[in-house]
C-alpha atoms as a PDB file:
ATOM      1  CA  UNK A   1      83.333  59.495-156.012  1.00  0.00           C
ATOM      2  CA  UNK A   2      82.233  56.157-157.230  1.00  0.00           C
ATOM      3  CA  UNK A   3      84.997  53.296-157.416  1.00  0.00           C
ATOM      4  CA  UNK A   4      84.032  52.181-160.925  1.00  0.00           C
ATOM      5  CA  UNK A   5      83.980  55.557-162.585  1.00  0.00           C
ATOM      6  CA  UNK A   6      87.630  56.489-160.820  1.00  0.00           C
ATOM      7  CA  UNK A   7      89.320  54.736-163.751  1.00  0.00           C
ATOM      8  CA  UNK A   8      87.562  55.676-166.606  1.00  0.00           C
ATOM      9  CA  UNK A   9      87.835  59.392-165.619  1.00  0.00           C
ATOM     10  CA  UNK A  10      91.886  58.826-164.715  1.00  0.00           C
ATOM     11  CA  UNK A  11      91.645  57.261-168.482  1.00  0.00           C
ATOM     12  CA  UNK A  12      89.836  60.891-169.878  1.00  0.00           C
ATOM     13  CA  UNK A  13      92.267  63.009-168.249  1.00  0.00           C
ATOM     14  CA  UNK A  14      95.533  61.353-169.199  1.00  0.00           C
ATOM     15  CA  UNK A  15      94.408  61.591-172.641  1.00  0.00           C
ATOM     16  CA  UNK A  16      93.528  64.749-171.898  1.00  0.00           C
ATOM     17  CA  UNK A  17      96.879  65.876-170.474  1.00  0.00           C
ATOM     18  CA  UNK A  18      98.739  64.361-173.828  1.00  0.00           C
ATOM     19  CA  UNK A  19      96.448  66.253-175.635  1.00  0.00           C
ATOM     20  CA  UNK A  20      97.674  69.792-173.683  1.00  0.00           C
ATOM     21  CA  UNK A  21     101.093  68.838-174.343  1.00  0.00           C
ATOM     22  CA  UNK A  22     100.605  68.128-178.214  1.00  0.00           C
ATOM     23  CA  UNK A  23      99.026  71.660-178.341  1.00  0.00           C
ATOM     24  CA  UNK A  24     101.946  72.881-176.366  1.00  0.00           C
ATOM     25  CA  UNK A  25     104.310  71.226-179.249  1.00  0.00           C
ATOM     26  CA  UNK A  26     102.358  72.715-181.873  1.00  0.00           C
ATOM     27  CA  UNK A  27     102.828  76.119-180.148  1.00  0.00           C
ATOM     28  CA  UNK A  28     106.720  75.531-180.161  1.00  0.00           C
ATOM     29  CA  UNK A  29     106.496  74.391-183.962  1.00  0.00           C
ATOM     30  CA  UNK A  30     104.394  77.832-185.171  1.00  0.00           C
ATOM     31  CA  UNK A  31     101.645  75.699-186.395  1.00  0.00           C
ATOM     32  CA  UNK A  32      98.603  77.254-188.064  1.00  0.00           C
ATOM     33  CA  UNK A  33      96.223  79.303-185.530  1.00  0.00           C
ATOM     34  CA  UNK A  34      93.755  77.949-186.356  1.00  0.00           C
ATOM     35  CA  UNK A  35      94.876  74.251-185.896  1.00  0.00           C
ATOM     36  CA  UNK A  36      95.556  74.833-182.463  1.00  0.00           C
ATOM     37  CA  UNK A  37      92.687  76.920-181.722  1.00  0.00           C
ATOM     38  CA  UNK A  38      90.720  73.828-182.897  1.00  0.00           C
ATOM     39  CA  UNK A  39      92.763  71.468-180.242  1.00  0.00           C
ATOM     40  CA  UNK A  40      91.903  73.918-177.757  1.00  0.00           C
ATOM     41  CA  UNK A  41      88.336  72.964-178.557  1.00  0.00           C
ATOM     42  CA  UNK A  42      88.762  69.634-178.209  1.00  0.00           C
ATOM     43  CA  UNK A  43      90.112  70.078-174.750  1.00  0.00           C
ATOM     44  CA  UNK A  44      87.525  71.740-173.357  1.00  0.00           C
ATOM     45  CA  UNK A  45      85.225  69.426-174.989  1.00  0.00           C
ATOM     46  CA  UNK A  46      87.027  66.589-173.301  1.00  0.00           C
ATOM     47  CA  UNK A  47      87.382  68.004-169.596  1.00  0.00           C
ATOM     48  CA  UNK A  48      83.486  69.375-169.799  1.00  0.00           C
ATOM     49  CA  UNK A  49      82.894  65.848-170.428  1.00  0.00           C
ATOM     50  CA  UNK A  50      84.355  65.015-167.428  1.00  0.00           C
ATOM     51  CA  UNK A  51      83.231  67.327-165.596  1.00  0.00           C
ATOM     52  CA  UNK A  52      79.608  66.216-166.360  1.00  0.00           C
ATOM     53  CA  UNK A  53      80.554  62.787-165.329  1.00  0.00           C
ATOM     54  CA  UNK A  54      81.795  64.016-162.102  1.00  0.00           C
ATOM     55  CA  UNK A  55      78.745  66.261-161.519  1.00  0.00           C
ATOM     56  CA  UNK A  56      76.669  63.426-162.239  1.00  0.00           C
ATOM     57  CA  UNK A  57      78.557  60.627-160.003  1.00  0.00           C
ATOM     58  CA  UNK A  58      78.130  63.688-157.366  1.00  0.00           C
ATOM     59  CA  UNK A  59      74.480  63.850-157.433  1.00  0.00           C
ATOM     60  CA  UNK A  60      74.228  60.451-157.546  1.00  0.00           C
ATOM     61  CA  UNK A  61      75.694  59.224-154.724  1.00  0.00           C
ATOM     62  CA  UNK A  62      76.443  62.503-152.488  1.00  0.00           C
ATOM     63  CA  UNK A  63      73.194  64.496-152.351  1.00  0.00           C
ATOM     64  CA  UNK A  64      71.188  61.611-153.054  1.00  0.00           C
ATOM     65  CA  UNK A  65      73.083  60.249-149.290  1.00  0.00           C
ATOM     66  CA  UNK A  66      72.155  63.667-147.540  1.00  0.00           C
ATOM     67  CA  UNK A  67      68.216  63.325-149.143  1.00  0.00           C
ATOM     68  CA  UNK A  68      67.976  60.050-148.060  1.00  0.00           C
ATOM     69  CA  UNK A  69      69.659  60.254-144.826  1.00  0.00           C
ATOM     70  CA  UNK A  70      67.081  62.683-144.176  1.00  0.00           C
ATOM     71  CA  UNK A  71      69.828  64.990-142.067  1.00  0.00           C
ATOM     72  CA  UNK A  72      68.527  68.424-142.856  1.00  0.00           C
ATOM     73  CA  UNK A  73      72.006  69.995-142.510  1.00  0.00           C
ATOM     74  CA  UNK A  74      73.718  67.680-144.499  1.00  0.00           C
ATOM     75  CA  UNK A  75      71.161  68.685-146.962  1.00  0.00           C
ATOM     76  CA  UNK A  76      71.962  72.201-146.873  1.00  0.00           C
ATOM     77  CA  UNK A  77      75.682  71.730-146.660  1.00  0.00           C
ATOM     78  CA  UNK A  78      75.312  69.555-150.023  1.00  0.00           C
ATOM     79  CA  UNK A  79      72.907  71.854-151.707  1.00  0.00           C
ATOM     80  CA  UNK A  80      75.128  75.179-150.611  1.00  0.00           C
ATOM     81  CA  UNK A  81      78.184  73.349-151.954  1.00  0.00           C
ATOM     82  CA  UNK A  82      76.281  72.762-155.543  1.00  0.00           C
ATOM     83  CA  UNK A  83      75.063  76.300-155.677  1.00  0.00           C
ATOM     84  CA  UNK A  84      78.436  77.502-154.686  1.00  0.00           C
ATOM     85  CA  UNK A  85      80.067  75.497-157.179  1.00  0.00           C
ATOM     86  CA  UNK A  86      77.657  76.296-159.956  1.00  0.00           C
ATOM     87  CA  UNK A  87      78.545  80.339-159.017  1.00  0.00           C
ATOM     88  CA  UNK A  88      81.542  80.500-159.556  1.00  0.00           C
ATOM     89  CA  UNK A  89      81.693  78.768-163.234  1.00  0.00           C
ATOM     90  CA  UNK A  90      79.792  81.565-164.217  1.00  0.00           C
END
């Protein structure tokens, strides 16, 4: 991972983490269904948005490395680990 993204993403998921506990709270407190249905939303908004910035730091730096290392099993490994990845979130 890339240094200068490290504490921006730390940033996304501690809000992210208060945000699970508020919805946890408003579980305890009965609140409307639909309230905390809609905070679930935002929580999966939040982490897919890390996510993307993860996948994206990850191409950047790690499989563009094993392209431009030119190590055809490094390739392989990187591209296998992608495809593997990308498999199982379905």
């Amino acid at each position: 991972m890339i240094q200068d993204n490290k504490p921006k993403l730390l940033n996304r998921l501690n809000r992210i983490e208060g945000q699970v506990r508020g919805i946890a709270r408003m579980v305890e407190d009965d609140r409307y269904c639909i309230d905390v249905l809609t905070q679930i939303q935002a929580v999966r908004a939040a982490l897919s948005k890390v996510e993307s910035k993860l996948l994206k730091a990850h191409l950047d730096h790690c499989i563009e490395s094993a392209i431009v290392s030119g190590d055809t099993d490094e390739q392989r490994k990187k591209a296998s680990e992608l495809i593997a990845l990308l498999d199982h979130a379905r």
